[in-house]
C-alpha atoms as a PDB file:
ATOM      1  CA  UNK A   1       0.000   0.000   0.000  1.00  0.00           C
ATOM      2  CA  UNK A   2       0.949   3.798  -0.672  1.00  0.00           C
ATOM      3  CA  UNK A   3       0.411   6.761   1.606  1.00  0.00           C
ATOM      4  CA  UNK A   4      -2.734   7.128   2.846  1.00  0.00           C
ATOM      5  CA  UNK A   5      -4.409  10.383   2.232  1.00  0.00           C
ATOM      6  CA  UNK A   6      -7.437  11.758   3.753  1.00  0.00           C
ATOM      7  CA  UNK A   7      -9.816  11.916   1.086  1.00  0.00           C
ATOM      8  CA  UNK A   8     -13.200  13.723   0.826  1.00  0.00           C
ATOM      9  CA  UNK A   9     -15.297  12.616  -1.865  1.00  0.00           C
ATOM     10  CA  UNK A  10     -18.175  14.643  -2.902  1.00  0.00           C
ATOM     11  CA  UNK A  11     -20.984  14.248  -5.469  1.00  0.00           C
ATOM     12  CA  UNK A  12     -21.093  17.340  -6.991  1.00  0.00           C
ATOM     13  CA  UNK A  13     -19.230  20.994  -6.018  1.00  0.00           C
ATOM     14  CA  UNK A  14     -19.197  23.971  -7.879  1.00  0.00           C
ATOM     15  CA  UNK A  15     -15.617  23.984  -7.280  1.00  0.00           C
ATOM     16  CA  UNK A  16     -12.989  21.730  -5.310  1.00  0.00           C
ATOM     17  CA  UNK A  17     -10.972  24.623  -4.611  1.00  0.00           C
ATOM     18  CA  UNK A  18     -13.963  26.477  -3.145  1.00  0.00           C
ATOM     19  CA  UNK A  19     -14.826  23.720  -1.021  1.00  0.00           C
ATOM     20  CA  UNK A  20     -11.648  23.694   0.194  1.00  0.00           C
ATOM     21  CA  UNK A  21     -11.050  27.666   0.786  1.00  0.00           C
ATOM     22  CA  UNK A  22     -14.665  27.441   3.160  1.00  0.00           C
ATOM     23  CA  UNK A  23     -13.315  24.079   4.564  1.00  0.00           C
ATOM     24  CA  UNK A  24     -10.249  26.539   6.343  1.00  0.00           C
ATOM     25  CA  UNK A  25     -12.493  29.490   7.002  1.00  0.00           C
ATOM     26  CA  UNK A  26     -14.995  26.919   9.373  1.00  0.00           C
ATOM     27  CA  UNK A  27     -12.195  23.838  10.405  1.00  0.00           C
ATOM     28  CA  UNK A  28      -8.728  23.237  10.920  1.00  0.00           C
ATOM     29  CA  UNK A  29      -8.431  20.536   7.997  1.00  0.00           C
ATOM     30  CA  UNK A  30      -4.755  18.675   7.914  1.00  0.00           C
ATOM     31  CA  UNK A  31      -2.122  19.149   5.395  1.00  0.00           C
ATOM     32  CA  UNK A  32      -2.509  17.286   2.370  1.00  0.00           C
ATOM     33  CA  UNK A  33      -6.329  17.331   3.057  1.00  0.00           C
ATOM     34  CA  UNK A  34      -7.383  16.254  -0.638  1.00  0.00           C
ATOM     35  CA  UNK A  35     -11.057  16.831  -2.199  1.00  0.00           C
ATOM     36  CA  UNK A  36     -12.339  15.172  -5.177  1.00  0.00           C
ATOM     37  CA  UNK A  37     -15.609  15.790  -7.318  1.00  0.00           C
ATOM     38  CA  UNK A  38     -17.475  13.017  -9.052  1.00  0.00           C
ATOM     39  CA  UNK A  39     -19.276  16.096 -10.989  1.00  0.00           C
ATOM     40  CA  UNK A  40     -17.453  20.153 -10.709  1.00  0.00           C
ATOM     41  CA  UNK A  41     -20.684  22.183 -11.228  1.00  0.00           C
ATOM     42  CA  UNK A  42     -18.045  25.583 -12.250  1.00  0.00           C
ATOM     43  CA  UNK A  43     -14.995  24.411 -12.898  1.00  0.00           C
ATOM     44  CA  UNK A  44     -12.456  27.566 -13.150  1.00  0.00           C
ATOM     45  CA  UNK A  45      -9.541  27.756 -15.692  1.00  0.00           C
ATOM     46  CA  UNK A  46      -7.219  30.716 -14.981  1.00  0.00           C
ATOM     47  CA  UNK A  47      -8.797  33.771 -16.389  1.00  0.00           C
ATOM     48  CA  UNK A  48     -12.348  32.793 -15.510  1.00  0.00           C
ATOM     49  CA  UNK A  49     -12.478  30.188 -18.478  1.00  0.00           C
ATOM     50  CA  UNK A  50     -15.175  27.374 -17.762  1.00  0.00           C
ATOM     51  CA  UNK A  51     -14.415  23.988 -17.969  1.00  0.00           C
ATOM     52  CA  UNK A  52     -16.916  21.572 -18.822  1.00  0.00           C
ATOM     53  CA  UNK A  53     -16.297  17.758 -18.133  1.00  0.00           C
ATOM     54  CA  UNK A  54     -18.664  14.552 -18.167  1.00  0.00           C
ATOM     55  CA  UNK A  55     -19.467  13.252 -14.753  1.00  0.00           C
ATOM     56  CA  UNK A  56     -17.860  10.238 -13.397  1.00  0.00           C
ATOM     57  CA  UNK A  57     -15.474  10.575 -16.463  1.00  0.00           C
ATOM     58  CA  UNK A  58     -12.429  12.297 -15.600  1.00  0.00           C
ATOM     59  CA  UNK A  59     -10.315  13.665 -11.970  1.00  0.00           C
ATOM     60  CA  UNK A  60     -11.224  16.934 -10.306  1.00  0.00           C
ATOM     61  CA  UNK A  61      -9.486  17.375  -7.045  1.00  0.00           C
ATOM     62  CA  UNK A  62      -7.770  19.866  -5.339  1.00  0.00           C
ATOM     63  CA  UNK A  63      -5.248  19.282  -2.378  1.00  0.00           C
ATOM     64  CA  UNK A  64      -4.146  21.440   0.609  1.00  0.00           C
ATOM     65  CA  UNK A  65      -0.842  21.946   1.175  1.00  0.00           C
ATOM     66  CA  UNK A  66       0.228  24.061   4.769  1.00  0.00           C
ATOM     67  CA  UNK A  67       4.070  25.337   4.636  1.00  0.00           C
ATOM     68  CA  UNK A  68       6.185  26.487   7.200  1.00  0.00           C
ATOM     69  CA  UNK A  69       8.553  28.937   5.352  1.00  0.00           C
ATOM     70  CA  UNK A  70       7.735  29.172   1.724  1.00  0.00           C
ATOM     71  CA  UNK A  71       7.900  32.604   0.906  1.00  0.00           C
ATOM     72  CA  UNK A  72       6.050  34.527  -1.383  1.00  0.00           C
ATOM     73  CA  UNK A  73       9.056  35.466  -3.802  1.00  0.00           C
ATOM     74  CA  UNK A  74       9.563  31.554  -4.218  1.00  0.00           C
ATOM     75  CA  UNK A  75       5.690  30.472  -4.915  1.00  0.00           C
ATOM     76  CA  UNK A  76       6.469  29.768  -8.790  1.00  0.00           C
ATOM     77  CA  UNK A  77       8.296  26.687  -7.264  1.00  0.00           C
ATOM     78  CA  UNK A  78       4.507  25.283  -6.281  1.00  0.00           C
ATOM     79  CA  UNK A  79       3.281  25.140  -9.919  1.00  0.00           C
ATOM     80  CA  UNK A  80       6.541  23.894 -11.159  1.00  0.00           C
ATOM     81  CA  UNK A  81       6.768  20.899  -8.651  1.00  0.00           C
ATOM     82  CA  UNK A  82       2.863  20.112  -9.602  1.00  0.00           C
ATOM     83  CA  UNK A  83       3.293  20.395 -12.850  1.00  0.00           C
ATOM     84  CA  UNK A  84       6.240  17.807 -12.630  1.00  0.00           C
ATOM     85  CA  UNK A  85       4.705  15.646 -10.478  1.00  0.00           C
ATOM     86  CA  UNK A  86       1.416  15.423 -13.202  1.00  0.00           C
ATOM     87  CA  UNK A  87       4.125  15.216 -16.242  1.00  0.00           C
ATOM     88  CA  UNK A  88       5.869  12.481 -14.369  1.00  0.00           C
ATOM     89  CA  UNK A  89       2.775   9.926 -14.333  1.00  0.00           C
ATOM     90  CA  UNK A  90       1.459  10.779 -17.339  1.00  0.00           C
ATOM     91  CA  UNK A  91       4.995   9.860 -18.601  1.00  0.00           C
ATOM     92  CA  UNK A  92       4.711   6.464 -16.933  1.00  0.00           C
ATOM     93  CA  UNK A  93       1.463   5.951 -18.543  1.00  0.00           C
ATOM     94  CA  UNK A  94       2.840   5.786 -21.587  1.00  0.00           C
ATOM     95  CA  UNK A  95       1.394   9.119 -22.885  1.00  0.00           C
ATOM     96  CA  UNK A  96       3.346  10.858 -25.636  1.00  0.00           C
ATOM     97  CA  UNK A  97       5.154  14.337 -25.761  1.00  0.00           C
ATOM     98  CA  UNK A  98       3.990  15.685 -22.530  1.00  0.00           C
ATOM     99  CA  UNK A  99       4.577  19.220 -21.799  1.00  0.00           C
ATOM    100  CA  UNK A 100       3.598  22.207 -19.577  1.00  0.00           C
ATOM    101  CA  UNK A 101       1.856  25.033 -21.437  1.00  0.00           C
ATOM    102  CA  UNK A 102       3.269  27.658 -19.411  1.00  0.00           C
ATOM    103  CA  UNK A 103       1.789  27.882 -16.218  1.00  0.00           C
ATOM    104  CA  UNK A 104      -1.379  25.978 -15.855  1.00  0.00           C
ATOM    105  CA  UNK A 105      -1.899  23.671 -18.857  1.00  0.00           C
ATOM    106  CA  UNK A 106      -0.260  19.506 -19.388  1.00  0.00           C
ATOM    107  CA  UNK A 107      -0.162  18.957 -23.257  1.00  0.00           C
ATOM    108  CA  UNK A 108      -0.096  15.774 -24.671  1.00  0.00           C
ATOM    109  CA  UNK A 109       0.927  16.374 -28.459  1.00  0.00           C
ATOM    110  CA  UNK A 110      -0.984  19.711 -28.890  1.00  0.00           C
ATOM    111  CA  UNK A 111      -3.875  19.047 -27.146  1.00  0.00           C
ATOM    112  CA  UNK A 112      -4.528  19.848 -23.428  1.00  0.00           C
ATOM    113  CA  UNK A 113      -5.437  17.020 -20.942  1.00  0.00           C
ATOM    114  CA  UNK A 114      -4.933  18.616 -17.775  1.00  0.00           C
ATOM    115  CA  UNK A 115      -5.325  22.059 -16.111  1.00  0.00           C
ATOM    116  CA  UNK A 116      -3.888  23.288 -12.829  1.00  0.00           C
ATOM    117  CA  UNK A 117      -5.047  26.066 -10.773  1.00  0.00           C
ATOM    118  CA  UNK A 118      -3.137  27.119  -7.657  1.00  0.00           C
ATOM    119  CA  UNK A 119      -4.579  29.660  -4.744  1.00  0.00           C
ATOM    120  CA  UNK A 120      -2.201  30.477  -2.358  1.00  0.00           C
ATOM    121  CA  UNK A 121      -2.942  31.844   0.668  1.00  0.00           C
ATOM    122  CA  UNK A 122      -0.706  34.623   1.889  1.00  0.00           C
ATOM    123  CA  UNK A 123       0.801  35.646   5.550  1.00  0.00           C
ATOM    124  CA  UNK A 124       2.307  38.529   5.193  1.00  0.00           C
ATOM    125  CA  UNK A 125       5.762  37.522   3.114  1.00  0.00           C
ATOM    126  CA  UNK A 126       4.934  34.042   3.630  1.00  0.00           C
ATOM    127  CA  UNK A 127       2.590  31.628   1.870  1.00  0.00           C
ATOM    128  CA  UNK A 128       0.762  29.942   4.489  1.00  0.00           C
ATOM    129  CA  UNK A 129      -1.030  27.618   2.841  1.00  0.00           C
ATOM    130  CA  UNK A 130      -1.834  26.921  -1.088  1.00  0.00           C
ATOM    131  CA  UNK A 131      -5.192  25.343  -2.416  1.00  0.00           C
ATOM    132  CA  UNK A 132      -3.956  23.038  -5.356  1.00  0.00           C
ATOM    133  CA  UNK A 133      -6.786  22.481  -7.973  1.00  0.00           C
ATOM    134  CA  UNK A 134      -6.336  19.795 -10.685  1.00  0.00           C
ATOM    135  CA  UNK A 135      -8.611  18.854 -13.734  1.00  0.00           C
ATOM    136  CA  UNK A 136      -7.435  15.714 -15.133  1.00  0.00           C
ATOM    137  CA  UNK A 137      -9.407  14.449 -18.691  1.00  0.00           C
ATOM    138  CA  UNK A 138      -8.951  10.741 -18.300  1.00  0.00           C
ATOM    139  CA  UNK A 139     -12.591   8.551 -19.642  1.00  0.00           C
ATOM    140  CA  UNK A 140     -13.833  11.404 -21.735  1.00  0.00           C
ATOM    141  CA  UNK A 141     -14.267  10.677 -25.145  1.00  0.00           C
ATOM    142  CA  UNK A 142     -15.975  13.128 -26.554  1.00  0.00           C
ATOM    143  CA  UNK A 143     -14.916  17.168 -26.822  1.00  0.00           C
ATOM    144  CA  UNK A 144     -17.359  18.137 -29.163  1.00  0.00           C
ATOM    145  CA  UNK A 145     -16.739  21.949 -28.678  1.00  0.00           C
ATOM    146  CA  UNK A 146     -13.053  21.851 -27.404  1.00  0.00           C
ATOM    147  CA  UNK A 147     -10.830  20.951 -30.413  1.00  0.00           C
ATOM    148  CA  UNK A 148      -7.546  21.510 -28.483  1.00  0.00           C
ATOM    149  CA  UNK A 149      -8.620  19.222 -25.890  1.00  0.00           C
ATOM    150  CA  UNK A 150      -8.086  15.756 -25.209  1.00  0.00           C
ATOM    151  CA  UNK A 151      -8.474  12.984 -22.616  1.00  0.00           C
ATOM    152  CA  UNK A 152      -5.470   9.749 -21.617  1.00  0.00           C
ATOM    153  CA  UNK A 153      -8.516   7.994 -23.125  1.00  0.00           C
ATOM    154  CA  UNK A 154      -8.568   9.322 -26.832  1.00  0.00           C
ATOM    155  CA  UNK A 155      -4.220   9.351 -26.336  1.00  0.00           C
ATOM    156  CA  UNK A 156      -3.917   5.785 -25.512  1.00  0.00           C
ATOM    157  CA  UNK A 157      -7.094   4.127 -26.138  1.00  0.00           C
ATOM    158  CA  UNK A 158      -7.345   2.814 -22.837  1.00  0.00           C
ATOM    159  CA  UNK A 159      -9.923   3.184 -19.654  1.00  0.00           C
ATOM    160  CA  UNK A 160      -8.205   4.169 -16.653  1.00  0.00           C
ATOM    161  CA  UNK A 161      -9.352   3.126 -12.843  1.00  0.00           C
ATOM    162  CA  UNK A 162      -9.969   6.977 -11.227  1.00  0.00           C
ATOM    163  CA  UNK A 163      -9.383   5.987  -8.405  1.00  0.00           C
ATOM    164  CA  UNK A 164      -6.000   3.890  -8.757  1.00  0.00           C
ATOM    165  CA  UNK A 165      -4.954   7.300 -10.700  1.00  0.00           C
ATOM    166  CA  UNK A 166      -5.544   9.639  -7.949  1.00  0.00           C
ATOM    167  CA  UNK A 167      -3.213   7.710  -5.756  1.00  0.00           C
ATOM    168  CA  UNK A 168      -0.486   8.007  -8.308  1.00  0.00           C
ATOM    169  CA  UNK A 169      -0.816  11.442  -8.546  1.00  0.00           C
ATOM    170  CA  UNK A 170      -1.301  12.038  -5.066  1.00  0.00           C
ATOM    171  CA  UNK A 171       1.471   9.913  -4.187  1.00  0.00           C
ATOM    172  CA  UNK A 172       3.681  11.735  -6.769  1.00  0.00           C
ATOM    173  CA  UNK A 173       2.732  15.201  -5.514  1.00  0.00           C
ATOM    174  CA  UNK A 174       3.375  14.231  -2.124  1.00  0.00           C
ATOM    175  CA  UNK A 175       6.650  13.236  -3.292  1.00  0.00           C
ATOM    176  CA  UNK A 176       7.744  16.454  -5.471  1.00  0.00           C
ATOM    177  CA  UNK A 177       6.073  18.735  -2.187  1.00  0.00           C
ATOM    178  CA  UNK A 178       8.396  16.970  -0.103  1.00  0.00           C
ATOM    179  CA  UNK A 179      10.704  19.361   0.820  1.00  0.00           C
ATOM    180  CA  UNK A 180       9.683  22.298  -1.008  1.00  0.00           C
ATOM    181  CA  UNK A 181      10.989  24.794   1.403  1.00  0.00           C
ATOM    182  CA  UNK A 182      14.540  24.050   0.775  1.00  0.00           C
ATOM    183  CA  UNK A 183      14.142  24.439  -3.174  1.00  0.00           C
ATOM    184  CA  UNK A 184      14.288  27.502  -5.300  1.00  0.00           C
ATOM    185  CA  UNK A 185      13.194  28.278  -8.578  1.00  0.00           C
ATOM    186  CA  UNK A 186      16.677  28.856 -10.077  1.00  0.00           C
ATOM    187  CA  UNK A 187      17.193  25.156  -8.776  1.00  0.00           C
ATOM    188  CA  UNK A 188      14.043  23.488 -11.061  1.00  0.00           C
ATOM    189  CA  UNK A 189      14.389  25.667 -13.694  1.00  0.00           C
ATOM    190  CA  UNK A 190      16.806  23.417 -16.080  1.00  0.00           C
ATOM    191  CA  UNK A 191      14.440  20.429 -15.750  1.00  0.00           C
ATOM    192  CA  UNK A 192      11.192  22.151 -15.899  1.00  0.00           C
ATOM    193  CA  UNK A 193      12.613  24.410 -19.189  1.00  0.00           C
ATOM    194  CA  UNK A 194      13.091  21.013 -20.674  1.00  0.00           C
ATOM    195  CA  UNK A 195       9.168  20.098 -20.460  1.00  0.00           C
ATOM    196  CA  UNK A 196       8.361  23.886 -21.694  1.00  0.00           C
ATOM    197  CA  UNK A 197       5.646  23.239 -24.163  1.00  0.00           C
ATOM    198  CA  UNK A 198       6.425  24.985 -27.690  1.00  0.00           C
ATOM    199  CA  UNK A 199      10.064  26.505 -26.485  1.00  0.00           C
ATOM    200  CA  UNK A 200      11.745  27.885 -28.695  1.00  0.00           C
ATOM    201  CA  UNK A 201       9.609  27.481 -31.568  1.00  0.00           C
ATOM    202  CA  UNK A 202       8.114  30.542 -33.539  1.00  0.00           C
ATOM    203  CA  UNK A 203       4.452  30.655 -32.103  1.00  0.00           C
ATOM    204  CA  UNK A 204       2.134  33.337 -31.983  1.00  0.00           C
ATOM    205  CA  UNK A 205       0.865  35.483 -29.149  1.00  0.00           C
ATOM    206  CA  UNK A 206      -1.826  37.386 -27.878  1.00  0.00           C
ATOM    207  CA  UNK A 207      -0.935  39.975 -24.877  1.00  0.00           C
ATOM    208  CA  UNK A 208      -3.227  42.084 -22.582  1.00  0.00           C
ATOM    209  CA  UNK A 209      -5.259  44.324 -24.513  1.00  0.00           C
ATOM    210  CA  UNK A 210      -5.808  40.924 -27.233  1.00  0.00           C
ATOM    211  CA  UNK A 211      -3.344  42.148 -29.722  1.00  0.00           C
ATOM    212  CA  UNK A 212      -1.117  39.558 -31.601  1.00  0.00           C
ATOM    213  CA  UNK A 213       2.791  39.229 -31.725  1.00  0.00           C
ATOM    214  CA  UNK A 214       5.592  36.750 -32.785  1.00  0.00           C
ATOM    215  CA  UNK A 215       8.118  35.453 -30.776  1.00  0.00           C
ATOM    216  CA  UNK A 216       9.745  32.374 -29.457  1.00  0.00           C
ATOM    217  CA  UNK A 217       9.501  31.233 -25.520  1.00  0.00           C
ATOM    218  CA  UNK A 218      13.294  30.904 -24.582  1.00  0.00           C
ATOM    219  CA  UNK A 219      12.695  30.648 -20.246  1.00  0.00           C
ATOM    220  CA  UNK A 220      11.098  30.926 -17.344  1.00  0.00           C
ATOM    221  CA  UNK A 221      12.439  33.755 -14.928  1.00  0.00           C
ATOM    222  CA  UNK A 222      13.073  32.679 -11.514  1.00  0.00           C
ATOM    223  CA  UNK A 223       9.996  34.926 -10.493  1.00  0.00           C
ATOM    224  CA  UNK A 224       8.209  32.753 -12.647  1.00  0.00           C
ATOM    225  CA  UNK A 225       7.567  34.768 -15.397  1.00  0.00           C
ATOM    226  CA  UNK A 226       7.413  33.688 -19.347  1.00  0.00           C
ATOM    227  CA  UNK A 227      10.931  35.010 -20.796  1.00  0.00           C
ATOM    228  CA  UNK A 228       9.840  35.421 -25.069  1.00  0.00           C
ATOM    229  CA  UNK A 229      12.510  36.799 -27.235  1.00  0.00           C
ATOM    230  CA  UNK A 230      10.737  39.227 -30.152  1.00  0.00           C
ATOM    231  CA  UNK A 231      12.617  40.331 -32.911  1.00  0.00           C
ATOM    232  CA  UNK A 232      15.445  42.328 -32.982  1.00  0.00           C
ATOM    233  CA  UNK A 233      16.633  40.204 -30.303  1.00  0.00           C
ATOM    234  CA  UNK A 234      14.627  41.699 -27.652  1.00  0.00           C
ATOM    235  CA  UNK A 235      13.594  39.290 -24.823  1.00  0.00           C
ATOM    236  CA  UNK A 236      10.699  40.482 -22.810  1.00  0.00           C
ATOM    237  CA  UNK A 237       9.102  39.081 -19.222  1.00  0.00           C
ATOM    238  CA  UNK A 238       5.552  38.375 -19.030  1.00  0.00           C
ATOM    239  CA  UNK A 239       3.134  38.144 -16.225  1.00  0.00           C
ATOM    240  CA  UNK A 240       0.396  35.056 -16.259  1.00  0.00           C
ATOM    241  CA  UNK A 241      -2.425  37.780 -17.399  1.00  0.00           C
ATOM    242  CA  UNK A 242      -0.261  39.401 -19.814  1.00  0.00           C
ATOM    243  CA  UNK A 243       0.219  36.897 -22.136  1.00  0.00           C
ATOM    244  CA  UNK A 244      -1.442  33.576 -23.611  1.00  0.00           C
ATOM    245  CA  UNK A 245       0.407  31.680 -26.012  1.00  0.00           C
ATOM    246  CA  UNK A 246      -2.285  30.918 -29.339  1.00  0.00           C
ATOM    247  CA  UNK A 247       0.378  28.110 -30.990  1.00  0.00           C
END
């Protein structure tokens, strides 16, 4: 047997995260407290986007994680450990070209199969807790409306056991959160660069106010910020809501 997580499973939420944030405003829940959906009634992308799954189909779950000393100039280290620990199964499952679309998305080929959304909670310069939210496509066949998205079940061909999955990934997350404190950003850069979906390929951009530009995604700054070279040889930092990469 793996770790054994303390798991509330609900019927339907309008949003694991949510459930979670009200969870710590009324109870002291324990770290790692994890909370999974058989139906998300408003799932939340970044940026408000909606996402619509099949109940029963796929993972929705979101995990608390309490720190000690994780301060707020280091948080970019939470997605990238997530994001590694999500890459790293879906690796051993056999799915193909798996990459983070910088800094919530999993890509399998060019098509999206998982989404992350993080809420930390702040003390002062500290983070004092962090609500991680994951949206996994896994049994989903059909994404009638979506044509960048896809599920491990169109990838592969195969039906996965939801529950057998969530351990993995919990048990992997667990693993990567392990000693977070004691990591930096400049430390996971190199191997996180190297699952950097599109880098340094020419793809086009759209930035705040919806205009488009070219340019080429070269690195991640140690704030955590989306380092694109334009032309001329400029290379310019973006913020998450400054920037969403089109292909």
């Amino acid at each position: 047997m793996g770790k054994q997580f303390q798991i509330l499973k609900l019927d339907a939420t309008d949003s694991t995260n949510q459930y979670l944030k009200d969870l710590l405003r009324s109870e002291n829940p324990p770290d790692f407290t994890v909370v999974v959906a058989e139906k998300q009634l408003q799932g939340r992308g970044q940026m408000g986007s909606v996402w619509e799954g099949e109940a029963g189909k796929n993972l929705t779950f979101s995990v608390l994680k309490r720190f000690n000393a994780l301060s707020v100039r280091h948080q970019f280290v939470l997605n990238i450990l997530v994001s590694m620990a999500i890459c790293d199964v879906l690796k051993e499952l056999s799915l193909p070209a798996v990459k983070v679309k910088w800094p919530n998305d999993i890509m399998s080929g060019s098509k999206k199969v998982c989404g992350i959304l993080i809420e930390n909670v702040l003390k002062g310069e500290q983070v004092g807790q962090s609500i991680i939210g994951i949206g996994l496509n896994v049994n989903q066949s059909d994404f009638a409306n979506l044509d960048k998205a896809s599920s491990l079940k169109r990838i592969t061909g195969r039906n996965f056991d939801l529950d057998e999955l969530l351990q993995k990934l919990l048990e992997r997350i667990w693993l990567r959160l392990e000693a977070i404190e004691s990591k930096t950003v400049t430390q996971l850069l190199p191997s996180y660069e190297k699952l950097l979906f599109r880098k340094d390929k020419p793809s086009t951009f759209t930035d705040a106010k919806g205009e488009m530009f070219m340019g080429y995604i070269r690195r991640v700054s140690p704030s955590g910020k989306l380092v694109i070279e334009l032309e001329d040889r400029v290379f310019k930092e973006f913020d998450l809501k400054e920037v969403n990469l089109l292909y």
